[in-house]
Structures are given as C-alpha cells and as structure tokens.
PDB file of N, CA and C in Angstrom:
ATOM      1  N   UNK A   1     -19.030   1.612   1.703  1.00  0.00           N
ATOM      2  CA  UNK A   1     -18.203   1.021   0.665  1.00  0.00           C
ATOM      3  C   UNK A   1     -17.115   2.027   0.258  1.00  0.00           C
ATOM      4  N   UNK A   2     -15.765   1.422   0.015  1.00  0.00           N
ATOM      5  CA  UNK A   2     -14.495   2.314  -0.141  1.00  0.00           C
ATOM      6  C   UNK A   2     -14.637   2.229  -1.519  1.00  0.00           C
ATOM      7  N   UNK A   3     -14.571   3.520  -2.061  1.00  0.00           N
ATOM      8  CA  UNK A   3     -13.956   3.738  -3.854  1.00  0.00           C
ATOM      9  C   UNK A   3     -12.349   3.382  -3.516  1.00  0.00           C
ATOM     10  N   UNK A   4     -11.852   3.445  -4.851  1.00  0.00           N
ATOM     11  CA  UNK A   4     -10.769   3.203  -4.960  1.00  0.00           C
ATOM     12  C   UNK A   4      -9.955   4.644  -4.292  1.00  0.00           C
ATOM     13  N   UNK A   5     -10.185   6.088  -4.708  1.00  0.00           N
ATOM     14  CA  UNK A   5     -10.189   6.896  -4.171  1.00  0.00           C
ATOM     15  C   UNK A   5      -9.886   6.955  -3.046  1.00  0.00           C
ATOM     16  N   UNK A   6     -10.567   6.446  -2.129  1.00  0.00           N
ATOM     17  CA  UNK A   6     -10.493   6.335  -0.569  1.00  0.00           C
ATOM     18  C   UNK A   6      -9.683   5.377  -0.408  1.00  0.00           C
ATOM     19  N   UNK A   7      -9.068   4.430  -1.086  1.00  0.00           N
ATOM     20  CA  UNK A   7      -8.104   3.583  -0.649  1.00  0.00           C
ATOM     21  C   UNK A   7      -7.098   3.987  -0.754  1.00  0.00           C
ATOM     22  N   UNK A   8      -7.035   4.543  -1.901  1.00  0.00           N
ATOM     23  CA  UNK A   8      -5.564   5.635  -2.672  1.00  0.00           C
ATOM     24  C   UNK A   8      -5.170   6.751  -0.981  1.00  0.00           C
ATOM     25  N   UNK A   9      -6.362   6.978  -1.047  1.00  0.00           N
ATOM     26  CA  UNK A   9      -6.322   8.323   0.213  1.00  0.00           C
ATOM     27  C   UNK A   9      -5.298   7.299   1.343  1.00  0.00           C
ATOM     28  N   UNK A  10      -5.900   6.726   2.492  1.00  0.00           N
ATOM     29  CA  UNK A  10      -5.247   5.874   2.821  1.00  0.00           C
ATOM     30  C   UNK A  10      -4.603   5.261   3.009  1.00  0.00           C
ATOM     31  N   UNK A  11      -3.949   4.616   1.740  1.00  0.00           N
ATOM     32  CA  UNK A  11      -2.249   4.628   1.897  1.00  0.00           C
ATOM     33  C   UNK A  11      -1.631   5.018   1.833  1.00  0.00           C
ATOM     34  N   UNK A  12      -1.757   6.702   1.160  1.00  0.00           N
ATOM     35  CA  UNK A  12      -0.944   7.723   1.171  1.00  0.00           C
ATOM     36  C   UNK A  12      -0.950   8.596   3.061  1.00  0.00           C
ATOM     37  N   UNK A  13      -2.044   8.402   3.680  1.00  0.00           N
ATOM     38  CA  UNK A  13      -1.431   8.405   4.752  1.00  0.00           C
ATOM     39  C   UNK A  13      -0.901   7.887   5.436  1.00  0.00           C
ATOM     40  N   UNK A  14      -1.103   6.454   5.619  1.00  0.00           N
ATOM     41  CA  UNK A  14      -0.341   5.300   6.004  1.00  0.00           C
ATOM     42  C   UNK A  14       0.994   5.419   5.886  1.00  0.00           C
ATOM     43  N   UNK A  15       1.711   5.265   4.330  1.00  0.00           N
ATOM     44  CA  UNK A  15       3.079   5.952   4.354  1.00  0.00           C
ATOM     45  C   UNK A  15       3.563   6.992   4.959  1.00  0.00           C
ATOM     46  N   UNK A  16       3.254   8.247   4.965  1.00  0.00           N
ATOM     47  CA  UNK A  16       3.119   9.279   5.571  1.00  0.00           C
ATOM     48  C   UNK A  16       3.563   9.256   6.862  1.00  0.00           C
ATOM     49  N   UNK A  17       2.409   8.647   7.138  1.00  0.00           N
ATOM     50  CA  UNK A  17       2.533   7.937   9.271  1.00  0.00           C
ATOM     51  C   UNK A  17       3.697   7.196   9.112  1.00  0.00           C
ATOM     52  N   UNK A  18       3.856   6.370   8.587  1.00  0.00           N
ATOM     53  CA  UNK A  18       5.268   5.709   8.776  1.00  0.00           C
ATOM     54  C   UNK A  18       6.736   6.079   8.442  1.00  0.00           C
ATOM     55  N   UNK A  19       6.848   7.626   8.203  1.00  0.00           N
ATOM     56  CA  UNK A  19       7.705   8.532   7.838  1.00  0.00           C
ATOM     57  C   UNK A  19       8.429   8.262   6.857  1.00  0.00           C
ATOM     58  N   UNK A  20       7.516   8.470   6.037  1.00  0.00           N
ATOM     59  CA  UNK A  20       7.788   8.788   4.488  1.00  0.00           C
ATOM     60  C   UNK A  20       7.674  10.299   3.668  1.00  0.00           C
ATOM     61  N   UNK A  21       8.057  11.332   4.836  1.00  0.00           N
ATOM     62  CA  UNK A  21       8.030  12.918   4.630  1.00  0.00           C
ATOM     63  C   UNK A  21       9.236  12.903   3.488  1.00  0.00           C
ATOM     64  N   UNK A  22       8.557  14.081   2.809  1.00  0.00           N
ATOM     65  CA  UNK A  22       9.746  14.551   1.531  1.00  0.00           C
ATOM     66  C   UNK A  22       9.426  13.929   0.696  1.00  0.00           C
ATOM     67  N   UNK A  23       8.930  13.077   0.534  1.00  0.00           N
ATOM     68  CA  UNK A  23       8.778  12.051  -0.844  1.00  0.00           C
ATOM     69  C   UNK A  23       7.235  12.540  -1.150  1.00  0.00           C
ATOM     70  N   UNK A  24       7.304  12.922  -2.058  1.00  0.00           N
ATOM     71  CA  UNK A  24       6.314  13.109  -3.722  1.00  0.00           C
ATOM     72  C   UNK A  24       5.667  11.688  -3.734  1.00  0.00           C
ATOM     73  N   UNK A  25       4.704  11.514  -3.152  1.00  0.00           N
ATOM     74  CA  UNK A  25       3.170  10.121  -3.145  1.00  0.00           C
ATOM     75  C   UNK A  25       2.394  10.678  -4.462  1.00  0.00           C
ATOM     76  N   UNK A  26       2.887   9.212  -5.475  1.00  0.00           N
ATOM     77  CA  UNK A  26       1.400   9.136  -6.641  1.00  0.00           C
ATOM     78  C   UNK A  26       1.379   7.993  -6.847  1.00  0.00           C
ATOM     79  N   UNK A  27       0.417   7.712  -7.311  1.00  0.00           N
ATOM     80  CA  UNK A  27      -0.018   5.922  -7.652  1.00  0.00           C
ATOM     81  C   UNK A  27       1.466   5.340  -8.193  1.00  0.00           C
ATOM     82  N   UNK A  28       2.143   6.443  -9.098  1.00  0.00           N
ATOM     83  CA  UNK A  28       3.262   5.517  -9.558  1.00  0.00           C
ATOM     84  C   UNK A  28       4.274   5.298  -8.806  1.00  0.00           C
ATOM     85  N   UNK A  29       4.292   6.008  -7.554  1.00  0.00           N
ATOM     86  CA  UNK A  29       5.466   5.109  -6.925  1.00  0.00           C
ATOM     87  C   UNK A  29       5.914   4.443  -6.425  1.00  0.00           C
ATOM     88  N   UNK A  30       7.143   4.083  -6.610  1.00  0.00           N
ATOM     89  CA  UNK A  30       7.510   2.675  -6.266  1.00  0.00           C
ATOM     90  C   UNK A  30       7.536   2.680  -4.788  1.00  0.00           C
ATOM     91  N   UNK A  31       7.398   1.378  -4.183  1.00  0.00           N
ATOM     92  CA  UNK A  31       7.357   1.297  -2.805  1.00  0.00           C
ATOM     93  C   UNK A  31       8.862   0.711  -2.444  1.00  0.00           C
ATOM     94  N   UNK A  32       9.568   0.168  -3.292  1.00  0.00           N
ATOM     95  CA  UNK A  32      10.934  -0.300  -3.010  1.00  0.00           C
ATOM     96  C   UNK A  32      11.744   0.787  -3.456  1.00  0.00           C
ATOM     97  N   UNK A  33      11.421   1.033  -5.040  1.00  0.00           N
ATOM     98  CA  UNK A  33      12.824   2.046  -5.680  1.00  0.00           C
ATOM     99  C   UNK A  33      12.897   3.084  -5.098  1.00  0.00           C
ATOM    100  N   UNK A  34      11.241   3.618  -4.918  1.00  0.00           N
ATOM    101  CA  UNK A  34      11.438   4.972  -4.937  1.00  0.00           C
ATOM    102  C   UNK A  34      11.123   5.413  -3.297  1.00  0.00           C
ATOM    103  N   UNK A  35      10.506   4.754  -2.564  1.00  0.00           N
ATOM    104  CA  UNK A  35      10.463   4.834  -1.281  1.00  0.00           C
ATOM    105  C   UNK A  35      11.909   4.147  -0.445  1.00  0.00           C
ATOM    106  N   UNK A  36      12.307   3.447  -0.705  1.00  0.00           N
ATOM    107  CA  UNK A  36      13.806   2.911  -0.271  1.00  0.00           C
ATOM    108  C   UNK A  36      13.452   1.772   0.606  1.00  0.00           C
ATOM    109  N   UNK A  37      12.084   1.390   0.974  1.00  0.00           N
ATOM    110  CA  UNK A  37      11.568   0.209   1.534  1.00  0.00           C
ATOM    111  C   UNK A  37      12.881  -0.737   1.641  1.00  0.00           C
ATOM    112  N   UNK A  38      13.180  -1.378   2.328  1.00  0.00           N
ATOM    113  CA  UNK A  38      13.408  -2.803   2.995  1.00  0.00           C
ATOM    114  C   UNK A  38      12.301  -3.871   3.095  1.00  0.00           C
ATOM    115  N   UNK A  39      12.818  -5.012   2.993  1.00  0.00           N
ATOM    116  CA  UNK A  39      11.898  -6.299   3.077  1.00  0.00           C
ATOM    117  C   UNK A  39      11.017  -6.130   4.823  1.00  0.00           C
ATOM    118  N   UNK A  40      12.091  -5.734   5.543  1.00  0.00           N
ATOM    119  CA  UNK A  40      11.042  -5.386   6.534  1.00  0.00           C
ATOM    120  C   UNK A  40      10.307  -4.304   6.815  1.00  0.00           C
ATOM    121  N   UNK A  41      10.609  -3.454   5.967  1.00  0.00           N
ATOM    122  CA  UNK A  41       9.446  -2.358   5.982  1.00  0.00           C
ATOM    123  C   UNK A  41       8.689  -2.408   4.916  1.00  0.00           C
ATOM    124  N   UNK A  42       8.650  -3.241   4.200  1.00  0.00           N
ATOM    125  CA  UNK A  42       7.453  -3.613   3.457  1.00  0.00           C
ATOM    126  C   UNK A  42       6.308  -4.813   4.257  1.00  0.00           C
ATOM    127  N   UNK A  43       6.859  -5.776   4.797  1.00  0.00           N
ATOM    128  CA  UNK A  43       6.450  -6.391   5.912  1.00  0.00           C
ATOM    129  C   UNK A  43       5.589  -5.944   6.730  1.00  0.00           C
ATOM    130  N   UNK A  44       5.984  -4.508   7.082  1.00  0.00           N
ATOM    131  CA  UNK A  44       5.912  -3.928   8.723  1.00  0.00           C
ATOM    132  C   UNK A  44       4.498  -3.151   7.708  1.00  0.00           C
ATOM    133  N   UNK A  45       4.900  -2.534   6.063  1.00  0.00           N
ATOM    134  CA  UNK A  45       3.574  -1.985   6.179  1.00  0.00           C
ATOM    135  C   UNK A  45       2.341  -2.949   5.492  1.00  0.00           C
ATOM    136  N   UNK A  46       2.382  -4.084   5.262  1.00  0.00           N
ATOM    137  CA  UNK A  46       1.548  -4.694   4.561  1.00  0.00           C
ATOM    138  C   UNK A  46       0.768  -5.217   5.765  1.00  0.00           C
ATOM    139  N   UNK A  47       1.452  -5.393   7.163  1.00  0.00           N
ATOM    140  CA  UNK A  47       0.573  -5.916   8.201  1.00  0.00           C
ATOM    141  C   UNK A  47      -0.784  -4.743   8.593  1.00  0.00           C
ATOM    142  N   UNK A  48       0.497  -3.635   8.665  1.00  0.00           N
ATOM    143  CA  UNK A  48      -0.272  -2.374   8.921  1.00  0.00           C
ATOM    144  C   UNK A  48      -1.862  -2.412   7.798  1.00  0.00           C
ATOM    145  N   UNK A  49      -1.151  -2.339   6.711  1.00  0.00           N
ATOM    146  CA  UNK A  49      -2.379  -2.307   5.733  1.00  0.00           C
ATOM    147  C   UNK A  49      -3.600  -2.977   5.910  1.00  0.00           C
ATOM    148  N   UNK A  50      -3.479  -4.966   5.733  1.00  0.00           N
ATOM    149  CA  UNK A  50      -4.188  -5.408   6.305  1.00  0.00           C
ATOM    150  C   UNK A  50      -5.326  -5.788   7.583  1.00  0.00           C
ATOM    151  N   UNK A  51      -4.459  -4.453   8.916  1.00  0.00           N
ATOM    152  CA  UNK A  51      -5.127  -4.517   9.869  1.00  0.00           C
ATOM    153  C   UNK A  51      -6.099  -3.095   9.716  1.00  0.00           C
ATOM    154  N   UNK A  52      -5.635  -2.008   8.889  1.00  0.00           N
ATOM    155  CA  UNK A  52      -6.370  -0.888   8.625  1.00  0.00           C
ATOM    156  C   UNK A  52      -7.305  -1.179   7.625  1.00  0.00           C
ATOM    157  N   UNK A  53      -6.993  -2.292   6.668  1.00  0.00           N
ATOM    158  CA  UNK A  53      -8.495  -2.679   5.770  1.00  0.00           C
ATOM    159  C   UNK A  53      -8.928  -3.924   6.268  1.00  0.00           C
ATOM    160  N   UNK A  54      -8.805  -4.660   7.616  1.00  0.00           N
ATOM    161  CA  UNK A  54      -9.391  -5.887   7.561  1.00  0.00           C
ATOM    162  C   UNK A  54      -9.069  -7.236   6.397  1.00  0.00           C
ATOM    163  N   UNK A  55      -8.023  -7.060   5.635  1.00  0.00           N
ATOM    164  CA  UNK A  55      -7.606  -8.130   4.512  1.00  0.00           C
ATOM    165  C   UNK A  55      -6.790  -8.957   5.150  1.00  0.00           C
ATOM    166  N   UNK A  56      -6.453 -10.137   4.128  1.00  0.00           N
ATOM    167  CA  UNK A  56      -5.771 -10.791   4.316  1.00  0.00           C
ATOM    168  C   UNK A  56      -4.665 -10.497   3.096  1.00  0.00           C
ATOM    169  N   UNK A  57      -3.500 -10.465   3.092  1.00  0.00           N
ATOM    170  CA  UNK A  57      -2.746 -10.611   1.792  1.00  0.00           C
ATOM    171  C   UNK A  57      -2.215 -11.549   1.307  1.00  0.00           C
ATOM    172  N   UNK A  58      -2.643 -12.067   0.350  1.00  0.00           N
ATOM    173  CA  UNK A  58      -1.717 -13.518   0.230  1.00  0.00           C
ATOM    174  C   UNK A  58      -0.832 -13.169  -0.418  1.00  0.00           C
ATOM    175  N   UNK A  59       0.514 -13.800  -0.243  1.00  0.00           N
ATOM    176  CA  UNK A  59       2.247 -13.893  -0.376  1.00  0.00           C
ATOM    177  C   UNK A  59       2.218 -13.747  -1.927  1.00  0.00           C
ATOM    178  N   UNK A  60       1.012 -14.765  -3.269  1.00  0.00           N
ATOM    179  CA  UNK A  60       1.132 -14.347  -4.019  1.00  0.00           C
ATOM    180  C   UNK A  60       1.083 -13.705  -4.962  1.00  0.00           C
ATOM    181  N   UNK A  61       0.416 -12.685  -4.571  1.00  0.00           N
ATOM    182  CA  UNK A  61       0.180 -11.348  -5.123  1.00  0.00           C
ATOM    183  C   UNK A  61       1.295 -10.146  -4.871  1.00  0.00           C
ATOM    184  N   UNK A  62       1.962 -10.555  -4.020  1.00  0.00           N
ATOM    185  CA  UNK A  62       3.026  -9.536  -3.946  1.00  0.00           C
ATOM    186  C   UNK A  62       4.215  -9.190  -4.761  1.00  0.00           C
ATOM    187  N   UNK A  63       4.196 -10.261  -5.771  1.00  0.00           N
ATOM    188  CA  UNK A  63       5.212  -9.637  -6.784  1.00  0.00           C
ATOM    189  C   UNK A  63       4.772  -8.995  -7.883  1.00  0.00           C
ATOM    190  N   UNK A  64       3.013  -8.785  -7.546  1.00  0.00           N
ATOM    191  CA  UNK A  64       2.529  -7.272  -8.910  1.00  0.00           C
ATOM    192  C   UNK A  64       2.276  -6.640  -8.037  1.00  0.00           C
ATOM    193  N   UNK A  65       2.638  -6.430  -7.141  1.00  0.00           N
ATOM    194  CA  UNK A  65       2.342  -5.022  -6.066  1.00  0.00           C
ATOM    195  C   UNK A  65       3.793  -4.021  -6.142  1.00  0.00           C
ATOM    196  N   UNK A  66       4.389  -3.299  -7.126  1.00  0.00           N
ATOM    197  CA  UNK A  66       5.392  -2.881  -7.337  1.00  0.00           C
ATOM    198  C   UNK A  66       5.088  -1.165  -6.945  1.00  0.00           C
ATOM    199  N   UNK A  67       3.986  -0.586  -7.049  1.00  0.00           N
ATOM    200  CA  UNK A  67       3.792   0.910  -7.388  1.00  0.00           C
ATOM    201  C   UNK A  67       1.958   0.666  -6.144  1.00  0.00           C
ATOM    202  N   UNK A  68       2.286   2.173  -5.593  1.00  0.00           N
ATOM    203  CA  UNK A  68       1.020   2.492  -4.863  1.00  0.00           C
ATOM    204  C   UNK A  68      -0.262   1.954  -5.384  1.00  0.00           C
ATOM    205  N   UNK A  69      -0.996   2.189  -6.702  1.00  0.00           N
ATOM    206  CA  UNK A  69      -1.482   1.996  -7.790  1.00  0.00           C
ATOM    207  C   UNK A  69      -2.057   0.432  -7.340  1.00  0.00           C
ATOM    208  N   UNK A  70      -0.839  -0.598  -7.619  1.00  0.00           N
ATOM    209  CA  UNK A  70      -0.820  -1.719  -7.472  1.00  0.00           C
ATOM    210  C   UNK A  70      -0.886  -1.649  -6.280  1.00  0.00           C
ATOM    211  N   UNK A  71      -0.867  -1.758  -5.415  1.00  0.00           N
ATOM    212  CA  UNK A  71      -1.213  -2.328  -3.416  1.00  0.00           C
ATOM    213  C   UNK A  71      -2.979  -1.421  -3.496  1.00  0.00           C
ATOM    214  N   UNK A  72      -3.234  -0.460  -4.002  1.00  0.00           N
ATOM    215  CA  UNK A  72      -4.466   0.156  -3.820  1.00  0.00           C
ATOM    216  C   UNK A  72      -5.894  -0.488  -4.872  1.00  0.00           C
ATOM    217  N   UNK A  73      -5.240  -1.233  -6.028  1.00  0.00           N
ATOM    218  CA  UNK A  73      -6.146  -1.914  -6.674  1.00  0.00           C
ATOM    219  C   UNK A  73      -6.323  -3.506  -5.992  1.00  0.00           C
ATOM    220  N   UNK A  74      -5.130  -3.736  -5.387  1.00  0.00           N
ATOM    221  CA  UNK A  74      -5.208  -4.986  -4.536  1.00  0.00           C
ATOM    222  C   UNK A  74      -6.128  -4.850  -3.625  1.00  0.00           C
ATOM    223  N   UNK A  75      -6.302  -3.968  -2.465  1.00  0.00           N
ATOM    224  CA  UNK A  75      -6.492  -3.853  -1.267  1.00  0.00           C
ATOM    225  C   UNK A  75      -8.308  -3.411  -1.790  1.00  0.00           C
ATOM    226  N   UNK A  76      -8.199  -2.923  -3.094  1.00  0.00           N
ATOM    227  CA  UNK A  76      -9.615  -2.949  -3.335  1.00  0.00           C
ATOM    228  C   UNK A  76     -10.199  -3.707  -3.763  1.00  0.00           C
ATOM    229  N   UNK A  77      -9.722  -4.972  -4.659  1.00  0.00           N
ATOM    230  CA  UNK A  77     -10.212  -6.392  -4.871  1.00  0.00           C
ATOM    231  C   UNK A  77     -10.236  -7.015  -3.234  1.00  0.00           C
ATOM    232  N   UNK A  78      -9.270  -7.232  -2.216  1.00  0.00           N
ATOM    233  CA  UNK A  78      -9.491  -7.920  -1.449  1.00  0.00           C
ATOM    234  C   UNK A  78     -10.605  -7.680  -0.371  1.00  0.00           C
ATOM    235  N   UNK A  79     -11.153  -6.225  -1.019  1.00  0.00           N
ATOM    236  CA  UNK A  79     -12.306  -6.153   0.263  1.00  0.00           C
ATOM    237  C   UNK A  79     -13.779  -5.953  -0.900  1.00  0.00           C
ATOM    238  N   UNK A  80     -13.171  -6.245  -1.563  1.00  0.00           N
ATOM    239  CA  UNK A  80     -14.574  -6.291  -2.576  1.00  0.00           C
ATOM    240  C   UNK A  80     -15.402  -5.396  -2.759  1.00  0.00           C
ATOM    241  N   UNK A  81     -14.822  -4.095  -2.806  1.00  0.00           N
ATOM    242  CA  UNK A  81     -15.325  -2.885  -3.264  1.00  0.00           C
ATOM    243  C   UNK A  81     -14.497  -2.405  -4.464  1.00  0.00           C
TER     244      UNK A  81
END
C-alpha cells in the first residue's frame, strides 16, 4: 500500500524524467504556471501517471488538479490508499 508520501515521491520523479531540471518540486507547484506545461504535456503526463499507478483519470477532476499536492491526493484516492 502507497502512503501519500510515496506518491508525492513519484511524481516528483516522474516530472524530473520528463525534464523538468532546474525547477524547485513542492506540493505547491503549479503544473501549468509554474512548470510551463502545455495542454499536451499535461496530457502526455497524466497518461504517464495513470500507467505508473494503474488509474484511470477521469476528465472531471482535472480542473482541481492545479498544484503537485492536488494530482498526488488524486492519484491517492484513485487507487484507494
């Protein structure tokens, strides 16, 4: 079973891997403002996400997914830990 912890861990490498070097990772940041995301690289990492936690994401939850924080409390409701 994943703590939240370990999910936090996780997407901070995930970003990482997807070359997000130089940028300062904490729960509060933004994945659009402060990462500079595009609609398709938010796309490109939510598939990623879902295939590294086994989820599904549904479309409407994605407009409170604004900050790391938010995608890591998601991704921990959707696997039910």
């Amino acid at each position: 079973m994943r703590d939240y912890d370990e999910i936090l861990t996780e997407v901070y490498q995930g970003l990482k891997a997807s070359g997000q070097d130089g940028v300062r990772l904490d729960e509060d940041t933004e994945l659009v403002g402060d990462l500079g995301l595009d609609s398709v690289q938010v796309m490109e990492m939510l598939l990623e996400v879902e295939d590294r936690f086994g989820i599904s994401i549904p479309i409407n939850i994605l407009a409170d997914v604004v900050t790391i924080r938010d995608l890591a409390v998601q991704i921990r409701r959707l696997t039910g830990d």
